[in-house]
Protein backbone atom coordinates (compact mmCIF):
# COMPACT_ATOMS: atom_id res chain seq x y z
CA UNK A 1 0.00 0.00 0.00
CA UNK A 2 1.39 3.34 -1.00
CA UNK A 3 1.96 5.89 2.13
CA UNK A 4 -0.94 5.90 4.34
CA UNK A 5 -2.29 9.65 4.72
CA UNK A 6 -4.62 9.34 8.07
CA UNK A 7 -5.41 6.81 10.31
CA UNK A 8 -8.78 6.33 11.31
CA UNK A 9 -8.70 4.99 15.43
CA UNK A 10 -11.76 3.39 16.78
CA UNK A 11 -11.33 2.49 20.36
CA UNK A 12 -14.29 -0.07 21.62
CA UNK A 13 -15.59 -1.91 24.31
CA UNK A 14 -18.78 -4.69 23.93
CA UNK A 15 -20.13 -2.53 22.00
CA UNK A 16 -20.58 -4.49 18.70
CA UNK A 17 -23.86 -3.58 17.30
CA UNK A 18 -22.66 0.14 16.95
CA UNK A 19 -19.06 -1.02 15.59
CA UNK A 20 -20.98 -2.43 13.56
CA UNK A 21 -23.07 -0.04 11.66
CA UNK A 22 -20.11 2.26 11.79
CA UNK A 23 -18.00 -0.04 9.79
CA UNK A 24 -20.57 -0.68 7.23
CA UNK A 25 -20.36 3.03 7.01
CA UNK A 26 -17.41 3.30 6.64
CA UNK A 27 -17.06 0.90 3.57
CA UNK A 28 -19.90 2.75 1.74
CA UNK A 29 -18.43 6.50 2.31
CA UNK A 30 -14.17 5.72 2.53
CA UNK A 31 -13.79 6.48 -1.58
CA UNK A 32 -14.86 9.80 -0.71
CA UNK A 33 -11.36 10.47 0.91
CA UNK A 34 -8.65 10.94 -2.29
CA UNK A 35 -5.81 9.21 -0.74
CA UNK A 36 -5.03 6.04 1.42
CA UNK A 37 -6.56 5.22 4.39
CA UNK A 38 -6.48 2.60 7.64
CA UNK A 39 -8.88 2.05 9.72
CA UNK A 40 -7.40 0.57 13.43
CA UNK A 41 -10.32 -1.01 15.61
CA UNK A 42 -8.60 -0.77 18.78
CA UNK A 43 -10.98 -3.82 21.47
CA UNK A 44 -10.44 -3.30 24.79
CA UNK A 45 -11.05 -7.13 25.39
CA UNK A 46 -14.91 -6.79 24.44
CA UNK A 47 -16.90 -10.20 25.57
CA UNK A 48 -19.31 -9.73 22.76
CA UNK A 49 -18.79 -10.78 19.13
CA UNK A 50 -16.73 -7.63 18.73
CA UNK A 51 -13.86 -9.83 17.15
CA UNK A 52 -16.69 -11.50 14.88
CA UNK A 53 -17.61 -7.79 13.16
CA UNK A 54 -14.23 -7.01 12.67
CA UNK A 55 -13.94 -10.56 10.84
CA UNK A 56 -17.07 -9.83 8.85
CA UNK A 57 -15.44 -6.71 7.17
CA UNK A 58 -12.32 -7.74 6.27
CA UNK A 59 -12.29 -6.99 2.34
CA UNK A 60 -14.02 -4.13 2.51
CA UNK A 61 -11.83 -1.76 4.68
CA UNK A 62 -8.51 -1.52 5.23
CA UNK A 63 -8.62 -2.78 8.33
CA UNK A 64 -6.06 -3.20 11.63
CA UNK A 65 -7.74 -5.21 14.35
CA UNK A 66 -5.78 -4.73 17.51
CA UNK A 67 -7.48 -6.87 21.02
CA UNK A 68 -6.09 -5.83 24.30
CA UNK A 69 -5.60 -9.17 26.46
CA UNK A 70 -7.71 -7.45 29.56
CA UNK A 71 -9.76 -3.96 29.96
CA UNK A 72 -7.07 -1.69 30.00
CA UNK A 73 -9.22 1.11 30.03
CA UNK A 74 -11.09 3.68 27.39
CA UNK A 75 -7.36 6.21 27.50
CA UNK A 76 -5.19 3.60 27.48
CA UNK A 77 -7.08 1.42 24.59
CA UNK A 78 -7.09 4.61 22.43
CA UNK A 79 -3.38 5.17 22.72
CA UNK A 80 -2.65 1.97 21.59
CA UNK A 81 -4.57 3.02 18.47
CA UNK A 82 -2.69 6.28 17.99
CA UNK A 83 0.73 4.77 18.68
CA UNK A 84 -0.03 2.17 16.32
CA UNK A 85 -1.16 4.91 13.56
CA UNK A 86 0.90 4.45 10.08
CA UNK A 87 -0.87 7.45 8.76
CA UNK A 88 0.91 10.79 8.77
CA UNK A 89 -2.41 11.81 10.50
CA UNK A 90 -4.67 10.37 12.93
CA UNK A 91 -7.88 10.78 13.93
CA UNK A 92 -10.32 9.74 17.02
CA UNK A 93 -13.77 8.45 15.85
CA UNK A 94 -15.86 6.73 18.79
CA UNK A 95 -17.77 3.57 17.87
CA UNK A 96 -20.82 5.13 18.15
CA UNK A 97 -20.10 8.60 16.02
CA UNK A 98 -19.73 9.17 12.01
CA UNK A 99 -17.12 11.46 10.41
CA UNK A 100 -17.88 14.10 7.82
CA UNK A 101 -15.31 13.11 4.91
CA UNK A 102 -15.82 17.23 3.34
CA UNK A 103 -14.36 18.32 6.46
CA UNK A 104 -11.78 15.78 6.84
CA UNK A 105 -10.39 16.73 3.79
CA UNK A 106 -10.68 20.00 4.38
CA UNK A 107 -8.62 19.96 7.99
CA UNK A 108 -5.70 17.69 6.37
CA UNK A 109 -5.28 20.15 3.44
CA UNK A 110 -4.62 22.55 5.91
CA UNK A 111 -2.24 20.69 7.90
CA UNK A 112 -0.80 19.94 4.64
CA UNK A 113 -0.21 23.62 4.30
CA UNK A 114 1.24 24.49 8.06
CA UNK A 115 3.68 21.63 8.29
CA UNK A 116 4.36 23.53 11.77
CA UNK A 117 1.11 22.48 13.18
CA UNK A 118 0.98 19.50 14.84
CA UNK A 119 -3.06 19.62 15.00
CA UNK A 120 -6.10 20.62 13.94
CA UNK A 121 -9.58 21.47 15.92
CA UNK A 122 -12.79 21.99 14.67
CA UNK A 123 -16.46 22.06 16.13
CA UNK A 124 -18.72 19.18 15.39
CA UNK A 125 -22.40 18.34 14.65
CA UNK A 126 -24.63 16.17 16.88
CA UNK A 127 -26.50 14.11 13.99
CA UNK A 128 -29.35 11.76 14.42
CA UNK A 129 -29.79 8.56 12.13
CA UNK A 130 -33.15 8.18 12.91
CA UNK A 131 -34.28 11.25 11.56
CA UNK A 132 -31.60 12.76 9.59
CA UNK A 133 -31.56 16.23 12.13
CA UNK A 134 -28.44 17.82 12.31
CA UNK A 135 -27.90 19.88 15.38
CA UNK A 136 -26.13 23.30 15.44
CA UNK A 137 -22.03 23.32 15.61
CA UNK A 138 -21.23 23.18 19.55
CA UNK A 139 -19.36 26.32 19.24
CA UNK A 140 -18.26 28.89 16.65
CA UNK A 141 -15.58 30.93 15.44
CA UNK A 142 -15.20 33.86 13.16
CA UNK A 143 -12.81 32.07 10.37
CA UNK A 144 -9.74 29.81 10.69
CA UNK A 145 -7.53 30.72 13.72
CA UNK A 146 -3.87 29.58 13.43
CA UNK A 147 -2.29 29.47 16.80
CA UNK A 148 1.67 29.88 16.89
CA UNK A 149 4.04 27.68 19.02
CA UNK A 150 4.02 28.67 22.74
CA UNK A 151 1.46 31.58 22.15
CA UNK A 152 -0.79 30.74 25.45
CA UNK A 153 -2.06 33.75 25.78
CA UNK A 154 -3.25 33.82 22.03
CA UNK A 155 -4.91 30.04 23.09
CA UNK A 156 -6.21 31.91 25.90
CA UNK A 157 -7.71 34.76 24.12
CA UNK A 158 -9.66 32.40 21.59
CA UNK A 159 -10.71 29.82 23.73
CA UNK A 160 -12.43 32.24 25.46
CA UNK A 161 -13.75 34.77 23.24
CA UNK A 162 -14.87 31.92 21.08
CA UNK A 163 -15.75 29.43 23.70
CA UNK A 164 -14.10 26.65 22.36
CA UNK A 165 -14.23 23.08 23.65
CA UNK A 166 -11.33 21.59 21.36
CA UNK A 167 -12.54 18.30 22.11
CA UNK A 168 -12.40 16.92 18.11
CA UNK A 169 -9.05 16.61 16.75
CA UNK A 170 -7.37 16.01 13.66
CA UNK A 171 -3.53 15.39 14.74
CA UNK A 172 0.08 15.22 13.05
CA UNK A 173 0.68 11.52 14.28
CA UNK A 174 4.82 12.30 14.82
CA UNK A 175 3.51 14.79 17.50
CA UNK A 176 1.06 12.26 19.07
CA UNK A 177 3.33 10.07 19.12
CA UNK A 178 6.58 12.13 20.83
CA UNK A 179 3.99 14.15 23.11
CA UNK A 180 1.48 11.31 24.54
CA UNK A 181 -0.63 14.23 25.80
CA UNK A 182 -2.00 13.32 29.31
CA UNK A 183 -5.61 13.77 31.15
CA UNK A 184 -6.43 13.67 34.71
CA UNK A 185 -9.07 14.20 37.46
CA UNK A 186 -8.34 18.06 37.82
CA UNK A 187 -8.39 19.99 34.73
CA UNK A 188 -10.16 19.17 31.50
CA UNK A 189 -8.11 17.55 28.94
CA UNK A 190 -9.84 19.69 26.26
CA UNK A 191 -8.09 22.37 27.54
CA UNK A 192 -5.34 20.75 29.26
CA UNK A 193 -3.86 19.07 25.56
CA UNK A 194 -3.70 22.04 23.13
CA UNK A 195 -1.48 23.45 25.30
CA UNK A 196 0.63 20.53 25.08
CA UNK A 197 0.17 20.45 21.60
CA UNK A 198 1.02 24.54 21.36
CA UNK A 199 4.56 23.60 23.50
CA UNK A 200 5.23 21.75 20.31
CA UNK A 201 3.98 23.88 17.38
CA UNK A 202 1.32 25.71 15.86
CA UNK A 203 -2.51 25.17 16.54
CA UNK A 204 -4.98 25.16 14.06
CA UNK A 205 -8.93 25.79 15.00
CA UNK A 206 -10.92 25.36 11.47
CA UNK A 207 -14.80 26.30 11.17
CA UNK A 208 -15.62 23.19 8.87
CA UNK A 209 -16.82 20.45 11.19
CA UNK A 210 -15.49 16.81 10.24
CA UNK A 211 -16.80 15.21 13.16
CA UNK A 212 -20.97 14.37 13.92
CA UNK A 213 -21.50 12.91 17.50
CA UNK A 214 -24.41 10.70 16.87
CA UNK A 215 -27.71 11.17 19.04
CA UNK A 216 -29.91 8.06 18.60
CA UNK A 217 -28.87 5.12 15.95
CA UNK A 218 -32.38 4.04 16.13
CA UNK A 219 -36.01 3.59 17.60
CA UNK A 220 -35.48 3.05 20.99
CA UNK A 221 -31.73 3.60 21.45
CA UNK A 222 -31.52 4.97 24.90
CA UNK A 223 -27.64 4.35 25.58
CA UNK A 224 -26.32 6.56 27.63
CA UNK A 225 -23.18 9.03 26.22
CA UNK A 226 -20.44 10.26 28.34
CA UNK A 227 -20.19 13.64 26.84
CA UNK A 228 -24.05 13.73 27.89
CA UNK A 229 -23.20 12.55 31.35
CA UNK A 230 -20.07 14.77 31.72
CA UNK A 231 -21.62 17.97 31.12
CA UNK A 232 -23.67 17.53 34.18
CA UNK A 233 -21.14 17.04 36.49
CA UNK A 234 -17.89 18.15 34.70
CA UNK A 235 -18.22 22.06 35.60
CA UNK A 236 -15.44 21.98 38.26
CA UNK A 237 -13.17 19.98 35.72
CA UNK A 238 -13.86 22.54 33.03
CA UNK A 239 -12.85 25.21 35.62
CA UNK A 240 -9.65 23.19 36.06
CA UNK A 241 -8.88 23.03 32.77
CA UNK A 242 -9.55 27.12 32.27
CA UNK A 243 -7.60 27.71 35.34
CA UNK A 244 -4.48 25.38 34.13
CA UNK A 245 -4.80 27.44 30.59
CA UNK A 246 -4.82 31.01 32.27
CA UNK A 247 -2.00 29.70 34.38
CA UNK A 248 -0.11 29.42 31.78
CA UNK A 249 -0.97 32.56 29.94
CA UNK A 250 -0.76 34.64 32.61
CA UNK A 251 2.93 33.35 33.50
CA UNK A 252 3.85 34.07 29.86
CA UNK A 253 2.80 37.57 30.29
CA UNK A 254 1.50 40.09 27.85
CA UNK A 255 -2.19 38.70 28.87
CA UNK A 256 -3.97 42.30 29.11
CA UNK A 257 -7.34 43.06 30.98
CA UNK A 258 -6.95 40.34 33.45
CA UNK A 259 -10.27 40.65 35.60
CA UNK A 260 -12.07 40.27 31.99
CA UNK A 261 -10.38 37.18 31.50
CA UNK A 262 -11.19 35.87 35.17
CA UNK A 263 -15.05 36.92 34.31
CA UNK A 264 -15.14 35.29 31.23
CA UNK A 265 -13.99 31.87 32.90
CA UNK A 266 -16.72 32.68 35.32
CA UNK A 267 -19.47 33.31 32.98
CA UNK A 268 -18.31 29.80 30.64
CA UNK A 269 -18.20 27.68 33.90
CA UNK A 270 -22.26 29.48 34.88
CA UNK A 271 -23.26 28.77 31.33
CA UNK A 272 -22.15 24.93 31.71
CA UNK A 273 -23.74 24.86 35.04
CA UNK A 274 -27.16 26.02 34.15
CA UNK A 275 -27.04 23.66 31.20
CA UNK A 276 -26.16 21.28 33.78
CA UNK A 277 -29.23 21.98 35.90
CA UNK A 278 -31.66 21.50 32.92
CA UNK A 279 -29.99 18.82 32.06
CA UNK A 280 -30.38 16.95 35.05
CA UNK A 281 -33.88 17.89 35.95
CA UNK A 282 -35.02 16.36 32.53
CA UNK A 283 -33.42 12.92 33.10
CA UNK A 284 -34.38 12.67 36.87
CA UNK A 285 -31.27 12.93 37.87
CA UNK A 286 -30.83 12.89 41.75
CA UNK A 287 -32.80 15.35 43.24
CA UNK A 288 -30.33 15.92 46.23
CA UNK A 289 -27.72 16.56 43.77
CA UNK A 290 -29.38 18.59 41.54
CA UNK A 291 -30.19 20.55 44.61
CA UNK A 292 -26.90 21.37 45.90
CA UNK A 293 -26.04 21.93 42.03
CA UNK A 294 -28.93 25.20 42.22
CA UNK A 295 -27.46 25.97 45.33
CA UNK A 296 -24.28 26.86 44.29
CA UNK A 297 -25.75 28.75 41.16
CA UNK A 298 -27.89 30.55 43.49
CA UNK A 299 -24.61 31.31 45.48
CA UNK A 300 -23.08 32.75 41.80
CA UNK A 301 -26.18 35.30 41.51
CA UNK A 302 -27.91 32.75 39.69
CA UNK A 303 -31.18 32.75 41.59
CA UNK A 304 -33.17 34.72 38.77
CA UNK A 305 -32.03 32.17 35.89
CA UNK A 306 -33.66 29.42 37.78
CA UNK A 307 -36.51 30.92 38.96
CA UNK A 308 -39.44 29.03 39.92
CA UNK A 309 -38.08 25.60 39.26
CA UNK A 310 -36.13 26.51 42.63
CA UNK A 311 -39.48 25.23 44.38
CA UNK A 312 -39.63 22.15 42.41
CA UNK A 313 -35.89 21.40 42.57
CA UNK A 314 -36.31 21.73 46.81
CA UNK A 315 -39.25 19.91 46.67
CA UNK A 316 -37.92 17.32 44.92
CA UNK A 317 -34.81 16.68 46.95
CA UNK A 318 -37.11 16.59 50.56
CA UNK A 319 -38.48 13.88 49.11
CA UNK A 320 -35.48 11.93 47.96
CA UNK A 321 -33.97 12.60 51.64
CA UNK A 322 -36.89 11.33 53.23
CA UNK A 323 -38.23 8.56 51.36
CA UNK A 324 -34.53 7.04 50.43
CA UNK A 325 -31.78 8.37 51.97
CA UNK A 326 -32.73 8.38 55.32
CA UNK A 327 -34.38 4.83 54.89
CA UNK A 328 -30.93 3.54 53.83
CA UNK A 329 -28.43 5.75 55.92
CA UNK A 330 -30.53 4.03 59.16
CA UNK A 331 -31.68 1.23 57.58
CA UNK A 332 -34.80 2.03 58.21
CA UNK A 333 -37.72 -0.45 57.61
CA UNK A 334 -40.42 1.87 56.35
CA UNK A 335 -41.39 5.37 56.34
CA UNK A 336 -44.64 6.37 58.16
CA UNK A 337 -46.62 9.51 57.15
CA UNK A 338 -48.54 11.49 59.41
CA UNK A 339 -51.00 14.24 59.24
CA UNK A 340 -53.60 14.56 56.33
CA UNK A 341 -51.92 13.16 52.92
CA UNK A 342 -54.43 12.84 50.35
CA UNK A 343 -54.37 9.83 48.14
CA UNK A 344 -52.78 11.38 45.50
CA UNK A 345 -49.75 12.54 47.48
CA UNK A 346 -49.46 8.76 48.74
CA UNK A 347 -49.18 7.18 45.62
CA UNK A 348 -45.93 9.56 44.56
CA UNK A 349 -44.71 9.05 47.60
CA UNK A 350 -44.75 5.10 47.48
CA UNK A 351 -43.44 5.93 43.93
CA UNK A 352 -40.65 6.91 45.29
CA UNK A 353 -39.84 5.37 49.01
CA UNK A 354 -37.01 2.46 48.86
CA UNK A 355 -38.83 1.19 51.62
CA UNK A 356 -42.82 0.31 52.66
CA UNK A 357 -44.49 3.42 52.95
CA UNK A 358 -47.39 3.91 54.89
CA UNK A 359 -50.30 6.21 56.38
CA UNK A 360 -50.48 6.19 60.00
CA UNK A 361 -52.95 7.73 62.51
CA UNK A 362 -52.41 6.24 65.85
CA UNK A 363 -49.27 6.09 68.11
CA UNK A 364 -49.38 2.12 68.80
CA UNK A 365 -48.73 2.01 64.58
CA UNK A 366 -45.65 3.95 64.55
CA UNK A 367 -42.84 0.89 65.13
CA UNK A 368 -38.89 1.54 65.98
CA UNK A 369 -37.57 1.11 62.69
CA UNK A 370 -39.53 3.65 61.20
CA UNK A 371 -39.00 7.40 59.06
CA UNK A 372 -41.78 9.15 60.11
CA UNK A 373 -42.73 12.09 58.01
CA UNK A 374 -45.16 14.59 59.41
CA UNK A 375 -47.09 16.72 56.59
CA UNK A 376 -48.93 18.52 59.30
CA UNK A 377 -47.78 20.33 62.71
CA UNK A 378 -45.19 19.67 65.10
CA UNK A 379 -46.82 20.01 68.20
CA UNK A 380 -48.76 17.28 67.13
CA UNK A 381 -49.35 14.80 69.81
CA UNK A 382 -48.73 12.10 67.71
CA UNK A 383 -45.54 13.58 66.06
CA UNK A 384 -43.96 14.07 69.76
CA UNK A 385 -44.98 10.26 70.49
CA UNK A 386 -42.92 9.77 66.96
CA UNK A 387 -40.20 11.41 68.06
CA UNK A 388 -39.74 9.27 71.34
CA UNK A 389 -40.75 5.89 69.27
CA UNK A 390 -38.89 6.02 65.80
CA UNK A 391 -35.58 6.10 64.32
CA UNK A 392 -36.16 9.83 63.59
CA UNK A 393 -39.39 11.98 62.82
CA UNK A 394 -39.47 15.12 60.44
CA UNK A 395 -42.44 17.56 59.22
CA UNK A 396 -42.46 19.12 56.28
CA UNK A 397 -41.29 22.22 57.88
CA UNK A 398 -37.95 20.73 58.39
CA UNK A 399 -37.35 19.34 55.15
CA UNK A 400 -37.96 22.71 53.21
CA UNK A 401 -36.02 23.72 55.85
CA UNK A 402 -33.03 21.59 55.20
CA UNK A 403 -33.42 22.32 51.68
CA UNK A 404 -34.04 25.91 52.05
């Protein structure tokens, strides 16, 4: 085979019924790209019939199967890919996604023409199969940037005026290879590796996207995605990350106005919270997290932005403290209710309880393993004889109060 031009890396886990339809993708759409091409399956030691896709497509693609002997885990498995690239580029497509071959050509001719840069962002699409709905870039840029070697506080400048995420990359594989960028627990790796890859050469950010994050494959598909997960928890990370980049900048000096700089890390890291929040209280995510999550916004002079969904959110979390935390943090047999609780209110309650949940209405009912939770007053006699017979007895009063 003549020189291979990019390497396409596919790092998967059990996961075989997406590898799947990606490959046949693949086979139907790789002629689009005018020069040669590999395509490295990278199996972290998948117990499905992972090995048995692969096998089906041999003759189709020029494929490089590659099996780890255990789980080494999702960084590790996808820098065996990129080490084992024989392209003079490499790219990152998940098992799940699709790449958009117009803007894959479009980010290698200009590598082509910076031989300095030793990679290439660009924003991407989310894209759903089902339907055939594109969604809007994730962020935007006025033009091509071109980011010179060591510049930090030109990285600085655009990843915030712009707010990038430079989380799809196109890369010079000779850099991967002598750089091994690294990720941790404290600061983002999408802002953490460009400047690693800056300390090396130029940057490139391109406005074409060559990269669609896929949504739903079909009817029904419900899996969930880590980006999707990540962005409601990840603020503190993406902080990290901002932080580690400013550091950087600022050491370098020439970084002018910097309490605009500080504010515009501020006002990223709200915007990726609130998103956060929304996100969260559509999946019925925990309510005691999402909580403490409006808390803190509130904290930021957030209050107005979530607005009367502050009831709900408080509401909500009670509920989850009562009717399953406390249950399992005394190991509680079931919680009691006292005071008038229409029918209604019963049945979401019992929707929710980890434990048998019940309506009582004399003392001799309340037993020693119970939650009792009082939705009338606390100088209730029967709320005092709680108190003295249960494992611990509330009213609503304290909740809201807890959760204020």
């Amino acid at each position: 085979m003549a020189d291979i031009k990019l390497s396409i890396c596919i790092p998967t886990f059990n996961r075989a019924s997406y590898l799947r339809t990606l490959l046949a993708s693949l086979a139907e759409d790789l002629h689009q790209l005018p020069w040669p091409v590999e395509v490295i399956v990278s199996d972290n030691a998948s117990p499905d019939e992972t090995a048995e896709v692969v096998a089906a497509m041999e003759g189709q693609l020029p494929l490089r199967y590659m099996r780890q002997s255990e789980n080494i885990g999702p960084l590790r498995n996808m820098q065996k890919a990129l080490r084992a690239s024989a392209g003079e580029y490499a790219v990152y497509l998940a098992d799940d996604d699709r790449l958009a071959f117009k803007g894959v050509i479009r980010a290698i001719e200009q590598m082509d023409a910076n031989p300095k840069a030793g990679i290439y962002y660009a924003p991407w699409l989310t894209k759903d199969l089902v339907t055939g709905a594109y969604g809007a870039p994730f962020y935007q840029q006025q033009g091509q940037v071109t980011v010179p070697q060591g510049n930090y506080v030109g990285l600085l400048e655009h990843v915030l005026d712009s707010k990038v995420f430079a989380e799809i990359s196109m890369v010079r594989v000779a850099v991967q290879k002598h750089l091994t960028p690294l990720a941790n627990d404290l600061a983002f790796w999408a802002f953490t590796m460009p400047c690693e890859y800056l300390g090396a050469g130029d940057v490139i950010f391109g406005t074409e996207p060559f990269y669609y994050s896929v949504s739903r494959h079909f009817d029904g598909d419900d899996r969930s995605q880590l980006g999707l997960e990540e962005v409601q928890s990840g603020w503190d990370l993406y902080r990290g990350g901002l932080d580690y980049l400013f550091g950087l900048a600022r050491e370098q000096g020439g970084l002018s106005d910097l309490q605009k700089r500080r504010s515009q890390i501020d006002h990223i890291i709200i915007e990726r919270m609130l998103v956060a929040l929304s996100l969260r209280m559509q999946n019925g995510s925990d309510p005691i997290d999402t909580y403490t999550l409006a808390a803190r916004l509130r904290g930021l002079g957030q209050g107005p932005a979530i607005g009367e969904r502050m009831a709900q959110i408080r509401l909500a979390a009670a509920l989850q403290y009562i009717c399953v935390v406390l249950p399992d943090l005394l190991q509680a047999e079931g919680v009691a209710v006292l005071g008038n609780c229409p029918a209604e209110t019963m049945q979401v309650l019992q929707g929710i309880a980890s434990v048998p949940l019940r309506h009582v209405e004399a003392a001799p009912d309340i037993r020693e393993n119970d939650i009792v939770f009082n939705l009338g007053q606390a100088d209730n006699p029967l709320h005092a004889a709680a108190a003295e017979q249960a494992l611990v007895a509330l009213t609503e009063g304290d909740l809201m109060q807890k959760f204020a």
